[in-house]
C-alpha atoms as a PDB file:
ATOM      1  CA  UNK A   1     128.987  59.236  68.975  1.00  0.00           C
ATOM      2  CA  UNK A   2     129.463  62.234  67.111  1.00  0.00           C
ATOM      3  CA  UNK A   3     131.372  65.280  69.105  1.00  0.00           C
ATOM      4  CA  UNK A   4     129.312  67.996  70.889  1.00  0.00           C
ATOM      5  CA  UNK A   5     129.296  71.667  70.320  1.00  0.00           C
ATOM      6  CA  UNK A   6     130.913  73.400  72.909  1.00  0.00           C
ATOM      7  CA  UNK A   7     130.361  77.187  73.237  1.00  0.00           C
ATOM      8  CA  UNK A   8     132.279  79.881  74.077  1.00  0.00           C
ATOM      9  CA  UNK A   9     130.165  83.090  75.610  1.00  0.00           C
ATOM     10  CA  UNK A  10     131.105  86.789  74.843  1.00  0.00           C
ATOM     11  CA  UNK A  11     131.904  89.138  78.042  1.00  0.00           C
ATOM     12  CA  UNK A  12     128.766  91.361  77.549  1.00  0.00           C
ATOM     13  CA  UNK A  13     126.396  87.803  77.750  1.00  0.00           C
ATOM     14  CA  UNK A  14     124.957  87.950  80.937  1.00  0.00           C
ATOM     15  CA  UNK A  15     127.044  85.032  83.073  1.00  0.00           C
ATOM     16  CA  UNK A  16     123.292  83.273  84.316  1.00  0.00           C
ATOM     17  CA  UNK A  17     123.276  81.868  80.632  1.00  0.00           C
ATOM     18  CA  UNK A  18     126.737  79.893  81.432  1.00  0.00           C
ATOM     19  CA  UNK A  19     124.931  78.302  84.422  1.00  0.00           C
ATOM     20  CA  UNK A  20     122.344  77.508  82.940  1.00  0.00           C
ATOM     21  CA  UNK A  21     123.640  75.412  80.080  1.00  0.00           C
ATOM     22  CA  UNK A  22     125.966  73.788  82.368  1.00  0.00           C
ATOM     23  CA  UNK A  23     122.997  72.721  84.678  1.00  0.00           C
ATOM     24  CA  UNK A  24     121.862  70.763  81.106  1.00  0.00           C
ATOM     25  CA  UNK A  25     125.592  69.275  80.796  1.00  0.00           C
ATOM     26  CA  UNK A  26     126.897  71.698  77.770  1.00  0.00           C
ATOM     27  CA  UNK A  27     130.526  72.679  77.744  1.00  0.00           C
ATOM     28  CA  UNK A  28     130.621  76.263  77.960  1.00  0.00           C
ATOM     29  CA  UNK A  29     133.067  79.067  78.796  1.00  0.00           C
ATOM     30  CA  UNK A  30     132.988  82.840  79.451  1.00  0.00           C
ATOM     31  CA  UNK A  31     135.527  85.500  78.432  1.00  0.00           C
ATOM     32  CA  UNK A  32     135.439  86.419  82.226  1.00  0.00           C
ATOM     33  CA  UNK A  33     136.698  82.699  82.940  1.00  0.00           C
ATOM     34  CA  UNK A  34     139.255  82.530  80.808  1.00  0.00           C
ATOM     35  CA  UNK A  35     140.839  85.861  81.407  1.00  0.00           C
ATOM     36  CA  UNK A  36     140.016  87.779  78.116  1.00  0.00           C
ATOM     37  CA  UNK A  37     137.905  90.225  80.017  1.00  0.00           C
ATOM     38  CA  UNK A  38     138.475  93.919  77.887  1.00  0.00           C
ATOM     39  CA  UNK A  39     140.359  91.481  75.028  1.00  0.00           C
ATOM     40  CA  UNK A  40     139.979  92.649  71.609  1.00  0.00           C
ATOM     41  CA  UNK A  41     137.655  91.134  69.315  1.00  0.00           C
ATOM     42  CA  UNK A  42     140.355  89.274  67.385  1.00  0.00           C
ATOM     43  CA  UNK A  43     141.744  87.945  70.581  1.00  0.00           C
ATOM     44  CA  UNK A  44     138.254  86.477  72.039  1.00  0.00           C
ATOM     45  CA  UNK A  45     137.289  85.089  68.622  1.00  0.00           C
ATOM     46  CA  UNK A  46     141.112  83.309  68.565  1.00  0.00           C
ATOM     47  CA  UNK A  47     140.523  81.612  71.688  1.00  0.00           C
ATOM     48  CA  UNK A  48     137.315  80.121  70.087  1.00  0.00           C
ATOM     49  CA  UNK A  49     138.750  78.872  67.294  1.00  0.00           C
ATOM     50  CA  UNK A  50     141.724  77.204  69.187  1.00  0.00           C
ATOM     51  CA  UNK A  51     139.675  75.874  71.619  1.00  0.00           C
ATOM     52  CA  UNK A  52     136.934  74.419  68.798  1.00  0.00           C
ATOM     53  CA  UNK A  53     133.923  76.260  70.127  1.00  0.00           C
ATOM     54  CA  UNK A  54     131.136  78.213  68.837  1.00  0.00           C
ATOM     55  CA  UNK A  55     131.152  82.203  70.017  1.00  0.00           C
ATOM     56  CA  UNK A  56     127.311  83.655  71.218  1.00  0.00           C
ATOM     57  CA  UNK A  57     127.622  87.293  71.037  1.00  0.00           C
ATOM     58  CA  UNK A  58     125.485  90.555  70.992  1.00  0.00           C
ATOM     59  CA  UNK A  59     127.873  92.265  69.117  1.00  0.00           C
ATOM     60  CA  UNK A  60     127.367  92.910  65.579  1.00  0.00           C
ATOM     61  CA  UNK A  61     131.656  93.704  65.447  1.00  0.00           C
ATOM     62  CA  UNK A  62     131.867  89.869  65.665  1.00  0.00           C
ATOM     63  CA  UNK A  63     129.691  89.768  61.770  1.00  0.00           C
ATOM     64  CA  UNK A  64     131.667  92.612  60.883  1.00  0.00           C
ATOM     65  CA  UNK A  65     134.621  91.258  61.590  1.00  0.00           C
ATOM     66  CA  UNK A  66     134.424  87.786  59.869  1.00  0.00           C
ATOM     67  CA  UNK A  67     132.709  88.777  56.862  1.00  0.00           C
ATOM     68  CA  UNK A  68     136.666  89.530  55.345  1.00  0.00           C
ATOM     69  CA  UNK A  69     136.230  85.389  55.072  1.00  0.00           C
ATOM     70  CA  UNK A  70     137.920  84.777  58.827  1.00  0.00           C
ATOM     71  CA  UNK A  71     137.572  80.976  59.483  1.00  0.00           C
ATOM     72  CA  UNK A  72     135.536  80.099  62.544  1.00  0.00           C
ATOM     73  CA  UNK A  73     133.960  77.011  64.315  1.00  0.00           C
ATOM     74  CA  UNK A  74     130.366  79.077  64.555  1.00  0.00           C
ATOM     75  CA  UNK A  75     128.885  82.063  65.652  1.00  0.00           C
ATOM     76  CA  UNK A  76     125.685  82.599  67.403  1.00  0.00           C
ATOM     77  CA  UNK A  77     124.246  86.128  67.185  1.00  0.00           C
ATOM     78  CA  UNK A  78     121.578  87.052  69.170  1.00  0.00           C
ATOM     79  CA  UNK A  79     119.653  90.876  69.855  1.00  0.00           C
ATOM     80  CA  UNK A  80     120.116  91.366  73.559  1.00  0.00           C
ATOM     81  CA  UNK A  81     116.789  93.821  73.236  1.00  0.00           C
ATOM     82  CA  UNK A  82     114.504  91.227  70.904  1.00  0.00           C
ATOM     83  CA  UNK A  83     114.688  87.625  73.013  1.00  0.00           C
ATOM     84  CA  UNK A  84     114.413  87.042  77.008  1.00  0.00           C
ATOM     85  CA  UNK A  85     116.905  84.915  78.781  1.00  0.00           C
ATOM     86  CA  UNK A  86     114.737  82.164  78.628  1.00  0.00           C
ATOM     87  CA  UNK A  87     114.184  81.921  74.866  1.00  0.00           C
ATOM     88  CA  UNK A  88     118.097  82.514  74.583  1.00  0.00           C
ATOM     89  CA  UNK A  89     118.494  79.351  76.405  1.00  0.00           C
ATOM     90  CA  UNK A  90     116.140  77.375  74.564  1.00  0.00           C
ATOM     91  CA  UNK A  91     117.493  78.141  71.454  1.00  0.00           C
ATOM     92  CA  UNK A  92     121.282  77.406  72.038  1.00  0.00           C
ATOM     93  CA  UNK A  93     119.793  74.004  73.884  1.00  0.00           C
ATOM     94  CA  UNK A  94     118.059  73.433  70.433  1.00  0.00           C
ATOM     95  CA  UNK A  95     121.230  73.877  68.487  1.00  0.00           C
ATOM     96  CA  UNK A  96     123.420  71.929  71.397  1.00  0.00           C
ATOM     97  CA  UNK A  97     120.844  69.144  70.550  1.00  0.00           C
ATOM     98  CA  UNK A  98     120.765  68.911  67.145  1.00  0.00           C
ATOM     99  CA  UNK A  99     123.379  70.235  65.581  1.00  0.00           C
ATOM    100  CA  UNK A 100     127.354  68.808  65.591  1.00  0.00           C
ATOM    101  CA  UNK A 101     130.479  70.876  65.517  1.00  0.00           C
ATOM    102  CA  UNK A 102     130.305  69.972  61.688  1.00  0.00           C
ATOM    103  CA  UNK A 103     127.425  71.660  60.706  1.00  0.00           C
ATOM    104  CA  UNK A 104     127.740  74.739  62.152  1.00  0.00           C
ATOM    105  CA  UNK A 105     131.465  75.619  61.526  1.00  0.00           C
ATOM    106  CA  UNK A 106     131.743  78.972  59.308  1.00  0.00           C
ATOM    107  CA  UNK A 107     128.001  79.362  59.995  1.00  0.00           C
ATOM    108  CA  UNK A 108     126.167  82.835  61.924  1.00  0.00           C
ATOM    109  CA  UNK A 109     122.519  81.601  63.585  1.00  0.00           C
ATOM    110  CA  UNK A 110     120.868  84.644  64.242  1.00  0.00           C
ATOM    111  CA  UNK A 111     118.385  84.321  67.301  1.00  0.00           C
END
């Protein structure tokens, strides 16, 4: 079996969404949990790339920041004001489900 995509969620997502996913069994971390709370951009997006997981922001400094070609394992951008909670979830279920870590490494999904 192919590996899963395991996500790593930006400080300003709203911590319900981490809960959530792990309720459906997806690996998931926050920048809270893993002590990068105030971190700089660079730092936050390090730890995703060491740790092989795919970084769901609402900052648009994350695109900024990786358009100078930065290697990363995925990012998932979403407009805080444009989807609810619920649709967030659905969608990052959707790509859990049928994407692999393959497929979406040096890719953005906007949602």
């Amino acid at each position: 079996m192919a590996e899963r995509i395991r996500f790593h969620l930006d400080e300003h997502i709203d911590p319900d969404l981490a809960r959530a996913l792990r309720r459906y069994g997806v690996d998931v971390t926050t920048t809270v949990e893993v002590g990068l709370r105030s971190a700089s951009d660079r730092k936050q997006m390090d730890f995703a790339r060491r740790e092989n997981r795919v970084f769901v922001t609402h900052d648009a400094d994350f695109l900024r920041m990786i358009s100078d070609n930065q290697e990363h394992h995925g990012i998932v951008y979403c407009s805080k004001a444009e989807r609810s909670m619920g649709e967030i979830i659905r969608t990052l279920i959707l790509i859990y489900e049928v994407l692999i870590p393959e497929e979406i490494a040096g890719r953005i999904e906007f949602i």
